[in-house]
Each structure stands twice: as structure tokens, then as C-alpha cells.
Protein backbone atom coordinates (compact mmCIF):
# COMPACT_ATOMS: atom_id res chain seq x y z
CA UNK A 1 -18.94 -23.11 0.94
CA UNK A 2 -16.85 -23.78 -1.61
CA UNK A 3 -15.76 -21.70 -5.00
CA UNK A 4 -13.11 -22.19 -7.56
CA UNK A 5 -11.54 -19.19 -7.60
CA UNK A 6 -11.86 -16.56 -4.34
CA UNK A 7 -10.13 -13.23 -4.69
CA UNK A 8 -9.24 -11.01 -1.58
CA UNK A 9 -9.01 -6.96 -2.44
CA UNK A 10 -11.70 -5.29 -4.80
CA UNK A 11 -9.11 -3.00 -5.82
CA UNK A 12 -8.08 -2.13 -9.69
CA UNK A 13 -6.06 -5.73 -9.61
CA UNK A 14 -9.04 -7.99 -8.21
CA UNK A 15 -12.15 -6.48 -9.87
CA UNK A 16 -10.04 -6.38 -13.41
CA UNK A 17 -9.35 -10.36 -12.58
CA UNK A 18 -12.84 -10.98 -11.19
CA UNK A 19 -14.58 -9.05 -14.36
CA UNK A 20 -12.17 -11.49 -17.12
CA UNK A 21 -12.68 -14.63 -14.65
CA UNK A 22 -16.25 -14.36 -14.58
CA UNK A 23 -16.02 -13.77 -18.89
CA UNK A 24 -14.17 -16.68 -19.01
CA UNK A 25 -16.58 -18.83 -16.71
CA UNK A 26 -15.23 -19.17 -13.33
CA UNK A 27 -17.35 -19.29 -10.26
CA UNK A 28 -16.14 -16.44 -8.57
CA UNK A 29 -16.25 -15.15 -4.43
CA UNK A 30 -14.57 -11.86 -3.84
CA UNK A 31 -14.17 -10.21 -0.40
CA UNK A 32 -13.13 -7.03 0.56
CA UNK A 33 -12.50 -4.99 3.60
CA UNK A 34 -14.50 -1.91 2.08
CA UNK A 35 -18.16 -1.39 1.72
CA UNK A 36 -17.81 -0.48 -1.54
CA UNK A 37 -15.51 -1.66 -4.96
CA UNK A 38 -12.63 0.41 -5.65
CA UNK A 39 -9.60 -0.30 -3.78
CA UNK A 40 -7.95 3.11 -2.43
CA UNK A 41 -7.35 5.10 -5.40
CA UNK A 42 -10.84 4.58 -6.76
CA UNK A 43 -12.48 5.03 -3.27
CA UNK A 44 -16.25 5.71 -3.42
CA UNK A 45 -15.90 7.07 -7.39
CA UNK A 46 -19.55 5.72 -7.31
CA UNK A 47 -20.13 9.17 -5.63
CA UNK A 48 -17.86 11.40 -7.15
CA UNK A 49 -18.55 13.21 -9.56
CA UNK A 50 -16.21 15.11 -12.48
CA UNK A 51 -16.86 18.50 -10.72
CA UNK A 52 -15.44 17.54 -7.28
CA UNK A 53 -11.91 17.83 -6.23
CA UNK A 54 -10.94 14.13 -7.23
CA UNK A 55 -8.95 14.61 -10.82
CA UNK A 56 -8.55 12.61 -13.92
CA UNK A 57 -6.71 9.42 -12.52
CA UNK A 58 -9.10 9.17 -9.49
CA UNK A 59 -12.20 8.72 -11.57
CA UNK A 60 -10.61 6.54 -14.53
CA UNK A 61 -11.94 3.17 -12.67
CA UNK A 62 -15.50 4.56 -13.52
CA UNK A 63 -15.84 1.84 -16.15
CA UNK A 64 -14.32 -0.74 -14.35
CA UNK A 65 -16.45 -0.27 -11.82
CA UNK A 66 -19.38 -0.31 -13.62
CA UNK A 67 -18.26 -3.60 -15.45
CA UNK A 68 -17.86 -5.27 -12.13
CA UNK A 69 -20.78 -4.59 -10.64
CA UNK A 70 -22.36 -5.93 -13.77
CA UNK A 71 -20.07 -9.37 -13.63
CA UNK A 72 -22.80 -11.44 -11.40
CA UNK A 73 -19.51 -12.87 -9.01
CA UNK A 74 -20.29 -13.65 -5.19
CA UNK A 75 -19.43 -10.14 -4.51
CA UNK A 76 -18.82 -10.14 -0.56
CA UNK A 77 -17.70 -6.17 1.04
CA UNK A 78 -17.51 -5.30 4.50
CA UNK A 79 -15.60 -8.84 4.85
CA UNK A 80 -12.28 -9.16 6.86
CA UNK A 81 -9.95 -11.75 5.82
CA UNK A 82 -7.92 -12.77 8.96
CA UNK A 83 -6.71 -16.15 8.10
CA UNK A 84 -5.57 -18.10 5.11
CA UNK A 85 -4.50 -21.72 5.23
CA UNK A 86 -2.51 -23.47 2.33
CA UNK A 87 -4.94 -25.47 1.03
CA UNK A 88 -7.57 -22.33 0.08
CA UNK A 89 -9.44 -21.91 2.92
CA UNK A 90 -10.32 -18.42 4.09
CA UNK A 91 -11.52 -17.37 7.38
CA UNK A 92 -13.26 -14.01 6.92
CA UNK A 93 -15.32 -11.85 9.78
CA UNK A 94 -18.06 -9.64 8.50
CA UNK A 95 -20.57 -8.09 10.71
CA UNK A 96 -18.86 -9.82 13.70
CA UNK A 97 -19.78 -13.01 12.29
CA UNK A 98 -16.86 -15.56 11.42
CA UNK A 99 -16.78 -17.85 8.44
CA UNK A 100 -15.05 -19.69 6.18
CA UNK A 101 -14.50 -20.49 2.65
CA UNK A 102 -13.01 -22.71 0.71
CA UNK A 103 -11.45 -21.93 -2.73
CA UNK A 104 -9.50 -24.02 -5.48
CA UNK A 105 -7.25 -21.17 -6.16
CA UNK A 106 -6.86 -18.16 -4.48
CA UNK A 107 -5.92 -14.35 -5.79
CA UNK A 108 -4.52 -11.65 -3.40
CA UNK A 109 -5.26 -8.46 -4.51
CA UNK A 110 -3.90 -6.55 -1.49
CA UNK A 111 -2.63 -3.55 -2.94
CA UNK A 112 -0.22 -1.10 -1.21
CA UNK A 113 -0.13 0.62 2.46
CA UNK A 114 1.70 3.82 3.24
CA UNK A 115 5.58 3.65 3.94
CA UNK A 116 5.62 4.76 7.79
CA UNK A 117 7.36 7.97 8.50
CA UNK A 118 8.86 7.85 11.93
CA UNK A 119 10.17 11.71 12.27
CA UNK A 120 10.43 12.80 15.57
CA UNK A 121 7.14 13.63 16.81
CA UNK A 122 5.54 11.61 14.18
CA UNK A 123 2.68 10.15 17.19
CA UNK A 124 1.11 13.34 17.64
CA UNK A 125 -2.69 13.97 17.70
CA UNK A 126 -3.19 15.95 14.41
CA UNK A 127 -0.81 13.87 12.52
CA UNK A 128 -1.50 11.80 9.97
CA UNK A 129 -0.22 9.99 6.67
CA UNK A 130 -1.29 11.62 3.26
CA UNK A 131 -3.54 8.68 2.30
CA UNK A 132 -5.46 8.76 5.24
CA UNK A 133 -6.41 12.78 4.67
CA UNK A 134 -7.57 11.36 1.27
CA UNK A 135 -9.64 8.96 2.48
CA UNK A 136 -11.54 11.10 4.56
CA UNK A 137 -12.07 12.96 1.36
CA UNK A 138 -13.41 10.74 -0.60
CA UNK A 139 -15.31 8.90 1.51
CA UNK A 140 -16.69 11.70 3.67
CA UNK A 141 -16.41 14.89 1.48
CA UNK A 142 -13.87 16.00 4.61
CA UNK A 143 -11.34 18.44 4.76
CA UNK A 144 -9.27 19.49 7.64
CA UNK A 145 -9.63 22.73 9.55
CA UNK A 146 -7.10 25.32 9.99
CA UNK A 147 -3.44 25.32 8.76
CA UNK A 148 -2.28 22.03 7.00
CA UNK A 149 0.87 20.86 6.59
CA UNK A 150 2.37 18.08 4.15
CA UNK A 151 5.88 16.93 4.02
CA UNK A 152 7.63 13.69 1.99
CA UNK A 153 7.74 13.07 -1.41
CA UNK A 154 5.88 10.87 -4.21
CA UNK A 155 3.29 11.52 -6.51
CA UNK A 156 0.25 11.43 -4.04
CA UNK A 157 1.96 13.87 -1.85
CA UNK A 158 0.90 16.65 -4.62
CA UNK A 159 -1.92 14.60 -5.77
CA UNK A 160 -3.63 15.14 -2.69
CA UNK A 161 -2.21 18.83 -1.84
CA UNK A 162 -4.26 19.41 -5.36
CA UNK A 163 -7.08 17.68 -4.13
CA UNK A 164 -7.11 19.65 -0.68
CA UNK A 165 -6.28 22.75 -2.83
CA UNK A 166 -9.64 22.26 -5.13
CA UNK A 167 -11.79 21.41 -2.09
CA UNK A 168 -10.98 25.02 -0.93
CA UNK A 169 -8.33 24.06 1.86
CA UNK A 170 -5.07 24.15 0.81
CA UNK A 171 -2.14 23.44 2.48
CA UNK A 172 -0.50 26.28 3.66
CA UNK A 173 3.11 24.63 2.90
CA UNK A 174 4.36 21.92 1.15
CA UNK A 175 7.81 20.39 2.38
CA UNK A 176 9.58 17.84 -0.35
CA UNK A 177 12.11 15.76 1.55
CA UNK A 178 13.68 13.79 -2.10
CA UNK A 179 17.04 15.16 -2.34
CA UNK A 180 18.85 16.49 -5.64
CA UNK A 181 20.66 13.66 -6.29
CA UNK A 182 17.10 11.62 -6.65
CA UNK A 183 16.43 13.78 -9.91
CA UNK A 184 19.83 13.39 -10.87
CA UNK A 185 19.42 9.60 -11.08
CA UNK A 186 15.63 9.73 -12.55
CA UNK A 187 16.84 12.08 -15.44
CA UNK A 188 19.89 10.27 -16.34
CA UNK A 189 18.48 7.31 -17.53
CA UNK A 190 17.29 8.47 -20.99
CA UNK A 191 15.05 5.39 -21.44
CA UNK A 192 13.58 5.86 -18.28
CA UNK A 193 12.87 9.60 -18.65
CA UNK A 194 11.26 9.11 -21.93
CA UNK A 195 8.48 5.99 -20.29
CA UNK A 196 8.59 8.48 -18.05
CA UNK A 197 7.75 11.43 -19.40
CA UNK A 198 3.72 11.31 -19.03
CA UNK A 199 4.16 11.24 -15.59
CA UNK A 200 6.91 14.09 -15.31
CA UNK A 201 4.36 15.90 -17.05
CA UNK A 202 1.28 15.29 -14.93
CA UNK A 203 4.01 16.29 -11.91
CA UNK A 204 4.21 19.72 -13.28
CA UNK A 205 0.26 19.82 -13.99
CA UNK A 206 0.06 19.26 -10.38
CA UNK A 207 2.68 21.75 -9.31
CA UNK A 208 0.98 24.46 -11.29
CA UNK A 209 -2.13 23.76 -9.51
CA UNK A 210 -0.62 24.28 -5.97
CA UNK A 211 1.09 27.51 -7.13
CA UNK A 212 -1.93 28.67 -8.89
CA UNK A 213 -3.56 28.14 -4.93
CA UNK A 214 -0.75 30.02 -3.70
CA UNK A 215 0.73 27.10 -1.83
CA UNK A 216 4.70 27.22 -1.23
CA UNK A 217 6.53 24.15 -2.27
CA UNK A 218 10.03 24.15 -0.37
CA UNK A 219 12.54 21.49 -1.90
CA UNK A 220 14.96 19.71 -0.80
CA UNK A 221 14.09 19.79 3.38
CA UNK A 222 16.30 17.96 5.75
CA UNK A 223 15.87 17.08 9.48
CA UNK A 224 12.02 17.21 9.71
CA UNK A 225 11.13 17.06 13.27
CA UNK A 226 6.50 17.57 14.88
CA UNK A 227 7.02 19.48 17.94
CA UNK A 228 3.91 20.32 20.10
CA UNK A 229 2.96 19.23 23.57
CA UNK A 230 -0.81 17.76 23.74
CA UNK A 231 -0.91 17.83 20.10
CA UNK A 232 1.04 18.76 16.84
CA UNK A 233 1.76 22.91 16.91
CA UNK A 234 4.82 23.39 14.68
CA UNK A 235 7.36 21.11 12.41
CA UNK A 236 10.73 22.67 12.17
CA UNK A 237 13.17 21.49 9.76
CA UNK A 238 17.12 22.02 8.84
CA UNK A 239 16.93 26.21 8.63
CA UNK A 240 13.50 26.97 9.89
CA UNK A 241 10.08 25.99 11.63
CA UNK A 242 6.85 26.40 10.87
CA UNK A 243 3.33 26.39 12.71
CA UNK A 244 0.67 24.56 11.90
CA UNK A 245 -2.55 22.58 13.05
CA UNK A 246 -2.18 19.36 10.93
CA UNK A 247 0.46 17.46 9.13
CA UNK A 248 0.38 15.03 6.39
CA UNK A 249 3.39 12.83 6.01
CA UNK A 250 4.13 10.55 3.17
CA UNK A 251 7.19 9.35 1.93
CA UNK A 252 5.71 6.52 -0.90
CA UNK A 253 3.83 3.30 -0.28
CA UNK A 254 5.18 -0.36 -0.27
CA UNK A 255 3.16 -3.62 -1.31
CA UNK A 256 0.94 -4.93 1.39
CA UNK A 257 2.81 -8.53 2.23
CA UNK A 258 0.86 -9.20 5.52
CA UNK A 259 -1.19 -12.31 4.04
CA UNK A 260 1.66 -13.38 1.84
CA UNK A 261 3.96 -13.36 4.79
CA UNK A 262 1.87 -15.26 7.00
CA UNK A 263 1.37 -17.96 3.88
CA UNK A 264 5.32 -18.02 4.29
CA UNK A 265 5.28 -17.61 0.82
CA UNK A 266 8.84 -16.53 -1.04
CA UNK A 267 9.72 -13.19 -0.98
CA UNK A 268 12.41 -10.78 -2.47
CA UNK A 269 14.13 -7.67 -1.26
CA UNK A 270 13.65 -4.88 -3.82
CA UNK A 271 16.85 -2.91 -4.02
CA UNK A 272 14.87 -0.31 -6.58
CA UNK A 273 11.93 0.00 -3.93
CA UNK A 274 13.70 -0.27 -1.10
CA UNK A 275 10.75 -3.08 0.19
CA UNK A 276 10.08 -6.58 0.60
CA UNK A 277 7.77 -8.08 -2.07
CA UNK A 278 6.45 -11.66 -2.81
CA UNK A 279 8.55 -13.71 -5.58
CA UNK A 280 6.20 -13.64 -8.73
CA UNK A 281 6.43 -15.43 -12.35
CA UNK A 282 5.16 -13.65 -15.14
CA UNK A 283 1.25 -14.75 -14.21
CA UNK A 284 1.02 -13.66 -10.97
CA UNK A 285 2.20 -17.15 -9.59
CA UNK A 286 3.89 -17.84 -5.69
CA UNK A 287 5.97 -19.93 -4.48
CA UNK A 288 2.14 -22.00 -3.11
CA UNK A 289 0.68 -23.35 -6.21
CA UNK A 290 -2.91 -22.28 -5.71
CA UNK A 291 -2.01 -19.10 -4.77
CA UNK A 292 -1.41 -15.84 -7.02
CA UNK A 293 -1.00 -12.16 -6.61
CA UNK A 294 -1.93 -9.10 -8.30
CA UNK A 295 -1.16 -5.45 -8.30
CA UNK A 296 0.45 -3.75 -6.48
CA UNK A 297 0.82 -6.12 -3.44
CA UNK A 298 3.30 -7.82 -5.88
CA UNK A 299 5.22 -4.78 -6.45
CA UNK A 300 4.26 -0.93 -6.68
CA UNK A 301 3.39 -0.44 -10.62
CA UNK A 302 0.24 1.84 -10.21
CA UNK A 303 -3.27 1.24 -11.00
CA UNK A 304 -3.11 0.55 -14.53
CA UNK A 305 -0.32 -1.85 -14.55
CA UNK A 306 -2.85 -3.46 -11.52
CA UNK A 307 -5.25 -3.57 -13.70
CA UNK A 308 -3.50 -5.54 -16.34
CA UNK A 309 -1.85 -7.84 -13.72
CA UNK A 310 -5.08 -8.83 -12.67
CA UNK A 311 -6.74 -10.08 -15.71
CA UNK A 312 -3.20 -11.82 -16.33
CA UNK A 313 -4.07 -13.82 -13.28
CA UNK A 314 -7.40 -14.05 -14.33
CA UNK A 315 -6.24 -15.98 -17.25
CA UNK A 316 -3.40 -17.97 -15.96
CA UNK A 317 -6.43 -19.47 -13.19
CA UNK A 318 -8.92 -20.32 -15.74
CA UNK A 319 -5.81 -22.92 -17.28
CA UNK A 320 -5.42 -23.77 -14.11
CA UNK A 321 -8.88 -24.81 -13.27
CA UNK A 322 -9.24 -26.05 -16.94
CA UNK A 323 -11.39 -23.21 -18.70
CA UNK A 324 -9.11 -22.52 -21.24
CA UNK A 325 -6.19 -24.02 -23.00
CA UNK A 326 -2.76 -22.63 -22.81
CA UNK A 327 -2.90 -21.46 -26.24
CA UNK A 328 -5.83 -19.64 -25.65
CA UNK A 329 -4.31 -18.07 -22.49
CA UNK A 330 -0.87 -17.04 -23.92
CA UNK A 331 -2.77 -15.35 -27.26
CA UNK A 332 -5.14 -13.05 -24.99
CA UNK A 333 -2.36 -12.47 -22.81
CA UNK A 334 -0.19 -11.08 -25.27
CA UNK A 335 -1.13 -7.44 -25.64
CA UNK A 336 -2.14 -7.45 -21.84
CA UNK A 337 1.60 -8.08 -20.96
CA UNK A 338 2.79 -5.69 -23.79
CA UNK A 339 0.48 -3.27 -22.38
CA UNK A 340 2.12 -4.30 -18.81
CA UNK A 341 5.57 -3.62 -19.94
CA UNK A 342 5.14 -0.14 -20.91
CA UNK A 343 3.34 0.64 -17.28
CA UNK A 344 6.55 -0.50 -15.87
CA UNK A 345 8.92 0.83 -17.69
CA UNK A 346 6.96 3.96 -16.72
CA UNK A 347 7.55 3.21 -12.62
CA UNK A 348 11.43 2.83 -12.93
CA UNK A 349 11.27 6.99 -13.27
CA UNK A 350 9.45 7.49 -10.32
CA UNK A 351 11.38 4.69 -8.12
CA UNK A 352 14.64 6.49 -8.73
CA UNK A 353 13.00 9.97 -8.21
CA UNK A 354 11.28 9.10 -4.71
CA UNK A 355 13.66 6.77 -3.49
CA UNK A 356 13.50 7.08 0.28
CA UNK A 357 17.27 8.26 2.16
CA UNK A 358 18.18 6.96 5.23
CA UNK A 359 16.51 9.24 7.61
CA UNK A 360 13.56 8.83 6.46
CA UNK A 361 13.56 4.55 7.25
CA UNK A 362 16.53 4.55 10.34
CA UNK A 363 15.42 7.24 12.65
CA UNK A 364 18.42 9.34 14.42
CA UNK A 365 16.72 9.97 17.42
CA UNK A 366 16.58 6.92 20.04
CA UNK A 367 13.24 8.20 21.48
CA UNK A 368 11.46 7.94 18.26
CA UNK A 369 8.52 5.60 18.18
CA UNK A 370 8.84 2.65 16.07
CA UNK A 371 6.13 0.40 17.61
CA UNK A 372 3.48 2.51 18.01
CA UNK A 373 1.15 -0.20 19.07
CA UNK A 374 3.05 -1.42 22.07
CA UNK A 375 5.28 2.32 22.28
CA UNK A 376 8.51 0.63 21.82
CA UNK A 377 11.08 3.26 20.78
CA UNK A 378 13.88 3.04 18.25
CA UNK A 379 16.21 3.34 20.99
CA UNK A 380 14.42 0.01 22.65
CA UNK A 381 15.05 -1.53 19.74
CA UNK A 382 18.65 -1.41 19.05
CA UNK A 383 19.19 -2.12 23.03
CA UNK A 384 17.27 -5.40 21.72
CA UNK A 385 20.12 -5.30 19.00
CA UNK A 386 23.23 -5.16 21.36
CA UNK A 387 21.46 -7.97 23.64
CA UNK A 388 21.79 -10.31 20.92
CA UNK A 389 18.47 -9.68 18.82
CA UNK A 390 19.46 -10.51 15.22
CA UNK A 391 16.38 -9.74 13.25
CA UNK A 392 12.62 -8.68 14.00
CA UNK A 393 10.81 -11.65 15.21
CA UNK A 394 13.89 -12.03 17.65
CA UNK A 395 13.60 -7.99 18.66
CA UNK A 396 9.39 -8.80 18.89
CA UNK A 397 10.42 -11.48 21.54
CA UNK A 398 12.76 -8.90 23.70
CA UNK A 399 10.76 -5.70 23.26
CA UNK A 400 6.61 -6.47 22.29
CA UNK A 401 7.17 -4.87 19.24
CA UNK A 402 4.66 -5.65 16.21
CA UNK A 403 2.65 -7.39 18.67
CA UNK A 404 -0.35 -4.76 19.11
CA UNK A 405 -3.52 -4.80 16.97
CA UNK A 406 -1.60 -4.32 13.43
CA UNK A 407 0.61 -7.16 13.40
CA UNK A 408 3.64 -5.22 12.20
CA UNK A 409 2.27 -4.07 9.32
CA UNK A 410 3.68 -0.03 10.33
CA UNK A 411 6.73 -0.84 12.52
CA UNK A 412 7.55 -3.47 10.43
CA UNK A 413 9.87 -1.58 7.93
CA UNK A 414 10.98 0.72 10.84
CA UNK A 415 12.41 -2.35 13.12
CA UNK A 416 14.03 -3.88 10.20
CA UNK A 417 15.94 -0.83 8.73
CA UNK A 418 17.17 0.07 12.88
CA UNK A 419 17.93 -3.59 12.80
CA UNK A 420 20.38 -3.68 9.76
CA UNK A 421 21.94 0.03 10.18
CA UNK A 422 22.53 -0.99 13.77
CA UNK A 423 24.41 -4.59 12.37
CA UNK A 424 25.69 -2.96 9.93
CA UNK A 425 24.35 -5.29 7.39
CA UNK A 426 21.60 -5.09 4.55
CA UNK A 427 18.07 -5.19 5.23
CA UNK A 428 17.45 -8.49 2.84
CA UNK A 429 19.99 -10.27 5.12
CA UNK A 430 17.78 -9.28 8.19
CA UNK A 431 14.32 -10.20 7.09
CA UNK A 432 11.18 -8.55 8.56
CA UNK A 433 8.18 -9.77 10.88
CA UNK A 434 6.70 -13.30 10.40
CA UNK A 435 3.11 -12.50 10.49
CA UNK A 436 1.04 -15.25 12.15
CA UNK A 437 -3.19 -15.25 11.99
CA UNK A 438 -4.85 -13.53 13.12
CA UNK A 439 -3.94 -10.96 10.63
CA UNK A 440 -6.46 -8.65 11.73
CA UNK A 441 -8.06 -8.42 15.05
CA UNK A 442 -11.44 -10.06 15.71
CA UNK A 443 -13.21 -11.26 18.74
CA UNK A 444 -13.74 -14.07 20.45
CA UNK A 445 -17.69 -13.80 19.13
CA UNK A 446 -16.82 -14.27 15.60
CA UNK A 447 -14.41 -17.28 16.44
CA UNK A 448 -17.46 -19.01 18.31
CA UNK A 449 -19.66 -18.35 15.13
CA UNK A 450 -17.50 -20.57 13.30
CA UNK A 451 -19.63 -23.25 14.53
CA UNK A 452 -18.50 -26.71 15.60
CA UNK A 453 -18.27 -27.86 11.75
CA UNK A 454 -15.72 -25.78 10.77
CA UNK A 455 -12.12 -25.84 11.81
């Protein structure tokens, strides 16, 4: 089959791009890993509802929602994408069932994943990352039994100790890990404090809510460490421990490059971010001419500026298939980038406010786990290091790690930060993982159902 414009990710970015593109008269496929529209930070808001523990900025994609269910595209969920050649075709698994598709242009609307954590301990049974205790939330109405623990920093850290809080399980403790010399550099910047000033003030919204719970908030925490034999029983910290049953890490999320690096498309090192992120015009555009990205796979900007991104990209394909004129497309795109810019100039507050330190991205400890597919340790990998490994895909080769069922996609950040502190060099000089299809794993049934026609 073959469509002019496929979109991968039903997220804020590619619904906002597939509701405009379908507006504008494209032919449309979209396919996405989830079995419903939404992306993660409007997961299932078809079933929430404005009494449930979810708050305002969960349930704003209401209307978008709505709007793309109404926008007739080839709407495709419960589809895997695990390969994507140059030329547009996809090669997507759903139901254990390979197939492909062909597009003329294709949008990635990947969104974000979770920065790993690796504290000591971090492997644990009853340890988990933030966003995965809010997916269970959401999409199962879950909440964890007995004492819960969060540590890290960023805005979903409280977000979802608020969420926990009005679902009647609050944490019993919340540990911030952003040192004082990350508000220093978010409040000097006058220009930044000002974008970002409705988001200081949502912050403090949030922090009343845990305090109103009765939910200690301890600043400024150094030297986090999960202790516990069959399973986590205690985190103990710089100046104290603490027992628990469960404990949420989070430390900020990073765009999700996985596809874009096995495309071998250009990509950057953000200093700000502290991540790698695909090299973007103004539209959306890679380095691959048919190819585009939107949201926050392109660079963390939240799900507003997603949503603008993505009918930018919208836009910029229907010139490019010959919809619209370029007149046409730089008028209507006028307030969306103005619109853009302000979302932004809103994120440079919160980048200098959660930027990560050290520990948190080069473990101490040499029997941390960095790989935890293949259990190679951070001490594994900088004996890699001193047997001549200069980057990751040279470390992968010496050690198996970010060869286990996620493709680098967690260790990947680890291995490259132990790489460059134990060089002594900067991570953009290093590089991370070369990702290499299949992106996801699949079996051997779906590869057969390809059928003899296909490639």
C-alpha cells in the first residue's frame, strides 16, 4: 500500500499534523504503538474524566482528540514500527502480523522517553521511573500499595506525586536531587524567568498540593543510593535513609532518536539539554528529504509547542507533495511559529532549572548497571574504555551492551556519558549507539507474513 504522507506517533505532534494534513487534503496513514490516540501525556483522556486525579494539562488534548478522531485518516493503533528505509517504506508488526507501507513523505512523531537514572540499586524489583507509575494510572486507574517513594527532579516528578496524592496514595517522601545553583541559573536570566513565569507558577500550585497531602519535599539530596536484597526496602541518601516499598525515579526526559538514528539522519548535541537530538530547519525538515520530525522527538518543548510543530510539518508536506503553494504555507504558518516561539522561550526556564549534574548521567560506583538488558556494569564499561573502546558502538562490540531487546534506547545515554568522563572528552565528540532495524523486537512469524512480494 501506498500513501502520501504516513506519520509514526499519535502523540500531540502527529495527530495536530494528521488533523491540518487531512484539512489540507493529504491522504493520510498514521501508526502508533498505543491502542488508543494520545501520545503519553494525553494517555487514555478518552476515559478520564475532570473529577479524577489527572489535572488541567493532562486533559487539555480533549479537543484534539476529538478532532482527530473526526479527521477520516488511515488511523492504524496497536502498530509497531520496526523498520524504516530511505525511500518511505515502513515495516510495521501489529497483531504479530508484519507489513509494509510505502509513503511519499514520512513524519516522526516519536516524542520523548525517560532520561535513565542509574543510582546504585536502580535494578531493583519495586523500582520504577515516574512515567511508568503514571501510566499505570491512567491507563489502569492503578496506584501502588504501601509506602512510595520519588526522587529526581522536573516538572512530572510533582506532576505525578499530585496525581498519586489525589488518587488517595501519596508519596510518603519526595527527594529533589536539582542543586541550588540550578535555580540560581533559571532565575538569573530575567527574560527567561518572565516566559517562564506560568510555569514557575503551576510549580508552586503543585507544591501546595503535596503539602496540603502532607507529603515532605526534601531539597537539594545528594548521593541517592536503593538498598534492599530481593527487592527495594530503603534509599538512603547524603545524611539519612529512608524505608520504603516503591520508588519512582525521574530525572527529565530526552527526545526519542531511535528511528532517526537508525535513518542515520544528522544529529546535534544539545549543550542546554544535555541530549542528542536530530538537526531540524524551521519546518520540521532532516537531513533525508522526505523525512520530517515533530515534537518533542526533535527537541523537548512540551506538548503545546508539539502541537504547533506538528501542523508546521503538516504544512511544509502539503508544498511538498504540491497541495499548497508556498505562499499559502508561509501565511498560515505565521502565527503557528509565533505561537511556537513563545512555547520555547518558555522551556529555556525549565532546562536551566532541571539540568541534570554529573552523578546523575556518570555513575560513581563501578558495579552500577548500565546495560540492563545484557547486565553490563559501568565498571565493564570503562574496562571496555582502557582496552581501547573509543565510543559506544565500539564498547557494544567488547561488552554486549545495547544489544538486548531495547536497542540502547536506556543504556544509551549511560554508556556515552561513562565513555566521555572516562576520556576525558565531551559527550558530542563521543557519539552514542548506531541503532540498526530491528528497532523493536518482533518474531520470526511476522517477518514470514511479509509474504514473498514484499522485501
Amino acid at each position: 500500500m501506498t500513501v502520501e504522507f504516513a506519520i509514526v506517533g499519535a502523540g500531540p505532534a502527529g495527530m495536530a499534523a494528521a488533523v491540518l494534513g487531512a484539512q489540507l487534503g493529504l491522504e493520510i496513514a498514521i501508526v502508533d504503538e498505543q491502542n488508543t490516540p494520545g501520545g503519553q501525556i494525553y494517555r487514555a483522556i478518552e476515559h478520564a474524566g475532570p473529577g479524577g486525579p489527572l489535572g488541567g494539562d493532562d486533559l487539555a488534548g480533549g479537543p484534539l482528540v476529538e478532532a482527530f478522531r473526526a479527521s477520516q485518516v488511515d488511523y492504524r493503533p496497536g502498530t509497531t514500527l520496526w523498520r524504516l528505509d530511505p525511500d518511505g517504506t515502513l515495516f510495521v508488526e501489529s497483531a504479530g502480523r508484519g507489513a509494509t507501507l510505502a509513503a511519499r513523505r514520512v513524519l516522526l512523531a516519536t516524542g520523548a522517553v525517560e532520561r535513565p537514572v542509574p543510582i546504585p540499586g536502580w535494578t531493583l524489583p519495586g523500582i520504577m521511573t515516574v512515567g511508568a507509575a503514571q501510566i499505570l494510572l491512567k491507563s489502569a486507574d492503578l496506584v501502588p500499595e504501601g509506602r512510595v517513594i520519588m526522587a529526581g527532579q522536573g516538572p512530572l516528578l510533582y506532576r505525578v506525586a499530585a496525581q498519586l496524592a489525589r488518587a488517595g496514595a501519596p508519596p510518603i517522601a519526595l527527594f529533589e536531587t536539582a542543586p541550588p545553583e540550578n535555580y540560581f541559573d533559571a532565575t538569573r536570566n530575567i527574560a527567561s524567568l518572565w516566559c517562564g513565569r506560568g510555569l514557575f507558577a503551576e510549580g508552586l500550585r503543585l507544591v501546595a498540593t503535596l503539602k496540603r497531602a502532607g507529603v515532605p519535599v526534601r531539597r537539594g539530596v545528594r548521593g541517592l543510593r536503593a538498598v534492599g536484597r530481593c527487592s527495594f526496602e530503603r534509599i538512603v541518601w547524603e545524611g539519612g535513609e529512608l524505608a520504603g516499598d516503591h520508588l519512582f525515579l525521574h530525572e527529565g526526559v530526552i527526545p526519542n532518536i531511535q528511528t532517526s538514528l537508525g535513518l542515520q539522519l544528522q544529529h546535534e548535541w544539545d549543550e542546554v539539554q544535555l541530549c542528542w537530538r536530530p538537526s531540524l530547519d524551521v519546518w520540521g525538515q532532516t537531513s533525508l528529504p522526505n523525512v520530517a520530525i515533530a515534537g518533542d522527538g526533535g527537541g523537548i518543548a512540551g506538548a503545546e509547542a508539539a502541537v504547533l510543530s506538528g501542523r508546521l510539518a503538516a504544512l511544509d508536506a502539503a508544498l511538498w507533495l504540491g497541495h499548497i503553494g508556498k505562499a499559502e504555507r508561509d501565511s498560515r504558518a505565521a502565527p503557528i511559529r509565533q505561537a511556537l516561539d513563545k512555547q520555547r522561550a518558555k522551556r529555556k526556564f525549565l532546562d536551566h532549572l532541571c539540568r541534570p549534574q554529573r552523578p546523575a548521567m556518570v555513575p560513581l560506583e563501578d558495579e552500577v548497571i548500565a546495560c540492563r538488558c545484557e547486565e553490563v556494569s559501568v565498571g565493564q564499561i570503562r574496562g571496555a574504555v582502557r582496552l581501547g573502546a573509543v565510543g559506544p558502538n565500539q564498547a557494544r562490540d567488547f561488552t554486549r551492551c545495547g544489544m538486548g531487546p531495547c536497542q540502547g534506547r536506556i543504556c544509551g545515554p549511560i554508556v556515552s556519558a561513562v565513555i566521555a568522563d572516562e576520556l576525558g572528552r565531551p559527550i558530542r565528540e563521543v557519539g552514542t549507539f548506531r541503532p540498526r532495524a530491528p528497532f523493536e523486537p518482533i518474531t520470526v512469524a511476522s517477518l514470514a507474513g511479509l509474504g514473498p512480494g514484499e522485501p
